[in-house]
N, C-alpha and C. Protein backbone atom coordinates (compact mmCIF):
# COMPACT_ATOMS: atom_id res chain seq x y z
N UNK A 1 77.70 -47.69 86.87
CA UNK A 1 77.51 -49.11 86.69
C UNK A 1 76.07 -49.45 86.30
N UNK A 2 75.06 -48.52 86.70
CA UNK A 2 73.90 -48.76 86.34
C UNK A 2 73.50 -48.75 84.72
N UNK A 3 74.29 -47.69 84.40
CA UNK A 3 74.28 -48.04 82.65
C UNK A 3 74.43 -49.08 81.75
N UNK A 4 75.73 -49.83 82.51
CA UNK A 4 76.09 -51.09 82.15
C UNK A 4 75.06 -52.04 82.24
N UNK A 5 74.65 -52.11 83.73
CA UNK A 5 73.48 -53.17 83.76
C UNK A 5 72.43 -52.87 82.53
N UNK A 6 71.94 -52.30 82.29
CA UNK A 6 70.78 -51.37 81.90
C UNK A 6 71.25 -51.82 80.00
N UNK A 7 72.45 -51.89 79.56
CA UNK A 7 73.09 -52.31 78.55
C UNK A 7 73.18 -53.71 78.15
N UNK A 8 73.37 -54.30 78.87
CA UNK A 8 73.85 -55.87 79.30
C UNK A 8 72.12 -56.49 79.54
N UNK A 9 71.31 -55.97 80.08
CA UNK A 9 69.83 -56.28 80.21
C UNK A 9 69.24 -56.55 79.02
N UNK A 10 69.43 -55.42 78.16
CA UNK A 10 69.22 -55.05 76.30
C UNK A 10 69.61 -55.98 75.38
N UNK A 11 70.81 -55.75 75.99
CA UNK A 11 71.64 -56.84 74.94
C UNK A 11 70.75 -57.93 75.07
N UNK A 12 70.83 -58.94 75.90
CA UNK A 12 70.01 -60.52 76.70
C UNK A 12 68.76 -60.26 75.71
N UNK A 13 68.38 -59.35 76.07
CA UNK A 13 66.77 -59.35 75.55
C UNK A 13 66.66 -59.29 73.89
N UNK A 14 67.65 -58.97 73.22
CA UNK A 14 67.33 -58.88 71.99
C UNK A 14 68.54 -59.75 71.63
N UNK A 15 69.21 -60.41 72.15
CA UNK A 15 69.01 -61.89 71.79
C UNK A 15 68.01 -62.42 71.49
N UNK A 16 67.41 -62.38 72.49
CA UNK A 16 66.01 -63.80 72.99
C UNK A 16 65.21 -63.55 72.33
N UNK A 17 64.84 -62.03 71.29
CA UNK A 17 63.90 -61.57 70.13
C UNK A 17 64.30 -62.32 68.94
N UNK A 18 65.45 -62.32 68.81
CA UNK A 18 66.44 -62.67 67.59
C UNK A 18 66.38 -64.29 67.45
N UNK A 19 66.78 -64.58 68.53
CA UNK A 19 66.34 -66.24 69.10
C UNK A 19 64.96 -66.77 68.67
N UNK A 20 64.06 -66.16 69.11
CA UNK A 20 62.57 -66.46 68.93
C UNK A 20 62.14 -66.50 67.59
N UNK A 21 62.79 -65.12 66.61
CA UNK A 21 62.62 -65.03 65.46
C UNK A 21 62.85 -66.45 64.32
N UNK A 22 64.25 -66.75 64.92
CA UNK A 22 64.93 -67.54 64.11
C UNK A 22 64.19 -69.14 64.05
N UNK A 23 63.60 -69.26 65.44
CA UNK A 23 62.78 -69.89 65.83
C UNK A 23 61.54 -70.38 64.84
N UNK A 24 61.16 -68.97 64.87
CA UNK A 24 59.61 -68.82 63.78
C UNK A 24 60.00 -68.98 62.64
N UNK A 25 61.23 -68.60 62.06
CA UNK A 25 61.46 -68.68 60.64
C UNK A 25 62.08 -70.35 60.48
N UNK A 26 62.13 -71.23 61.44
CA UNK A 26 62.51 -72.13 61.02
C UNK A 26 61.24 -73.24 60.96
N UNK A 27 59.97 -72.79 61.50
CA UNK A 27 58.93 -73.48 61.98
C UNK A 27 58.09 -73.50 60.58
N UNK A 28 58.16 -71.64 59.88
CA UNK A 28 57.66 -71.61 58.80
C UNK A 28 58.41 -72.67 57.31
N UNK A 29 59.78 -72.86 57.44
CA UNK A 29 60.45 -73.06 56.50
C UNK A 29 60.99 -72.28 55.43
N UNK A 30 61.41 -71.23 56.12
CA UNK A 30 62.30 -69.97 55.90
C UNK A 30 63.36 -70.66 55.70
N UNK A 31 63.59 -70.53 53.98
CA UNK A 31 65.03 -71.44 53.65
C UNK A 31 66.47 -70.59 54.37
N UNK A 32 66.41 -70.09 55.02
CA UNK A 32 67.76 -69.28 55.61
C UNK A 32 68.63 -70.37 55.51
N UNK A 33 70.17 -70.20 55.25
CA UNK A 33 71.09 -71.08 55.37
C UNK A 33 71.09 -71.75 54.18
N UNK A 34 69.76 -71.74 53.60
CA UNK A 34 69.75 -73.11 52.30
C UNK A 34 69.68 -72.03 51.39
N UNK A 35 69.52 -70.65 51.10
CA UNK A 35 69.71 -70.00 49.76
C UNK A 35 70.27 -70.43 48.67
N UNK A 36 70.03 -69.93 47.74
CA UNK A 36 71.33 -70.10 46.91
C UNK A 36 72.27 -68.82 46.61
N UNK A 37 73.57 -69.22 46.74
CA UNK A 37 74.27 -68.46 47.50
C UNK A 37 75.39 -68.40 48.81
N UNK A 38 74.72 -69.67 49.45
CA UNK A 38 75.02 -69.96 51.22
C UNK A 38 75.91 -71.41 50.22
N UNK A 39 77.05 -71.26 51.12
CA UNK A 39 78.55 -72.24 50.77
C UNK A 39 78.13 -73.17 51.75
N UNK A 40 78.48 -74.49 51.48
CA UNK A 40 78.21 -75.40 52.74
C UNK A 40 79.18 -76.70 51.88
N UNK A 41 80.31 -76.83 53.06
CA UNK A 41 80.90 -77.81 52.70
C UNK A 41 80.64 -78.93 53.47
N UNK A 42 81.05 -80.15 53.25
CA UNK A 42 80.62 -81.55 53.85
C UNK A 42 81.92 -82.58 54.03
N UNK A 43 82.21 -83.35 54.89
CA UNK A 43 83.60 -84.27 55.04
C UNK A 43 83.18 -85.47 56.21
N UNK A 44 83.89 -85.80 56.38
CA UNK A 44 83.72 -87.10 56.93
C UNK A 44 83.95 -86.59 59.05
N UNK A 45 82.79 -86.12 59.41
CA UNK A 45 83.10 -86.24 60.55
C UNK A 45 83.01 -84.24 60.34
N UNK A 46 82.93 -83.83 60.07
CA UNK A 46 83.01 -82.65 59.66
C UNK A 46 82.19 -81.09 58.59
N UNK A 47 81.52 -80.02 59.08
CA UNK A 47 81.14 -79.58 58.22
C UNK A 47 81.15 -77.83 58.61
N UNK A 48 81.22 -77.37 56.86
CA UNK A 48 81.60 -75.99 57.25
C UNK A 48 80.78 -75.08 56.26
N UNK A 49 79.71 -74.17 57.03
CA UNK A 49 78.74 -73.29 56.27
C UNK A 49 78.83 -71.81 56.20
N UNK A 50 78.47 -71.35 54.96
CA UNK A 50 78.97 -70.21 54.91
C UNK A 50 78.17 -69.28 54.25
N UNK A 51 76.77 -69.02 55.26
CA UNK A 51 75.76 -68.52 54.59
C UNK A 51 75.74 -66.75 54.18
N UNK A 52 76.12 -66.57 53.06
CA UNK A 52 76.46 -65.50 52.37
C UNK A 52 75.51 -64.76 51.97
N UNK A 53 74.48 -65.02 51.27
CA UNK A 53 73.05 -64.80 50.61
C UNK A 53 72.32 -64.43 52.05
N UNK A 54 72.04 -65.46 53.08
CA UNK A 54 71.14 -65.52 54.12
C UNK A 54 72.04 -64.25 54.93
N UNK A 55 72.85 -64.27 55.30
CA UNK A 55 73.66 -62.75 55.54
C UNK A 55 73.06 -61.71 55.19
N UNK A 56 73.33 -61.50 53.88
CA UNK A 56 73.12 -59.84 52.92
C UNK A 56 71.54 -59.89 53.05
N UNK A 57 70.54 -60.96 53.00
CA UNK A 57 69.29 -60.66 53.46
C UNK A 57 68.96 -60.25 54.32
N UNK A 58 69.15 -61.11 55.32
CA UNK A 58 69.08 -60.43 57.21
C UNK A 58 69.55 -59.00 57.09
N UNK A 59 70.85 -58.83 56.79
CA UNK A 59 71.87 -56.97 57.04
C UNK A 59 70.66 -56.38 56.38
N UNK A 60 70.51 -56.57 54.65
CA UNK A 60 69.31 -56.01 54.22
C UNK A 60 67.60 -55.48 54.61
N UNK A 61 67.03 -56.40 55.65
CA UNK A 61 65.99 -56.09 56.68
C UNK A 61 66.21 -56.00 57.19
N UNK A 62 66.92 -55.56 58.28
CA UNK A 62 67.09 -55.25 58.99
C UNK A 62 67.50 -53.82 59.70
N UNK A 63 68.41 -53.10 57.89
CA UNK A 63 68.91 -51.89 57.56
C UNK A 63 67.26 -51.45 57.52
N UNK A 64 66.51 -52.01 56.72
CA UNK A 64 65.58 -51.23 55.96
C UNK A 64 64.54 -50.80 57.91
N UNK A 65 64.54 -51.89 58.43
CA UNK A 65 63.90 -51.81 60.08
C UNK A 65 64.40 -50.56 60.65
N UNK A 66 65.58 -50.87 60.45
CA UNK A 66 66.25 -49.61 61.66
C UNK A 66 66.36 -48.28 61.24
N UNK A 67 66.04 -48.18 59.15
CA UNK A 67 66.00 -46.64 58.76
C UNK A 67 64.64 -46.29 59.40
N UNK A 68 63.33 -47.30 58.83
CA UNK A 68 62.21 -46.96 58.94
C UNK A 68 62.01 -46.46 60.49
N UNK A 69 62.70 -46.97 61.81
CA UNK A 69 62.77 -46.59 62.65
C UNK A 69 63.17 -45.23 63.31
N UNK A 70 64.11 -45.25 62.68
CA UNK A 70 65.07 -43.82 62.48
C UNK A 70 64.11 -42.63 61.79
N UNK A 71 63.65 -42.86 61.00
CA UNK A 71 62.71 -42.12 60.02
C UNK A 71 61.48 -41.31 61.17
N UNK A 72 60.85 -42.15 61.55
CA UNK A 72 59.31 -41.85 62.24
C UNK A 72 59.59 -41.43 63.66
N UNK A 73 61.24 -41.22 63.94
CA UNK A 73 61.35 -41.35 65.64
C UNK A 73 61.52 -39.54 65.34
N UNK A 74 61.59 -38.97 64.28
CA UNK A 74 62.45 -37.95 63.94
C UNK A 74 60.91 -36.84 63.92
């Protein structure tokens, strides 16, 4: 069970990195969400976004983080 905790601790915490990040990138005016690319529909009482572009960027740095990581741990 201690693994679990120890898992579940990790997890929380890199939320709250991810959180913070998103944070900073919204303070800078990091168009995330507003790409072009990102679907965003609009209705009366209603709205539905579908950031596609801001996706494949994030997966994209993030791949490149975790090779470079992978790389230098080796």
């Amino acid at each position: 069970m201690s693994d679990l905790g120890r898992i579940l601790i990790s997890l929380g915490l890199l939320l709250v990195v991810v959180g913070l990040i998103f944070l900073f990138f919204g303070r800078i005016n990091l168009p995330l969400g507003r790409l072009p690319g990102d679907f965003s529909w609009r209705g009366r009482g209603w709205r539905v976004s579908f950031p596609l572009a801001s996706s494949l960027l994030v997966s994209v740095v993030l791949s490149l983080i975790l090779w470079a990581i992978n790389h230098f741990r080796r």
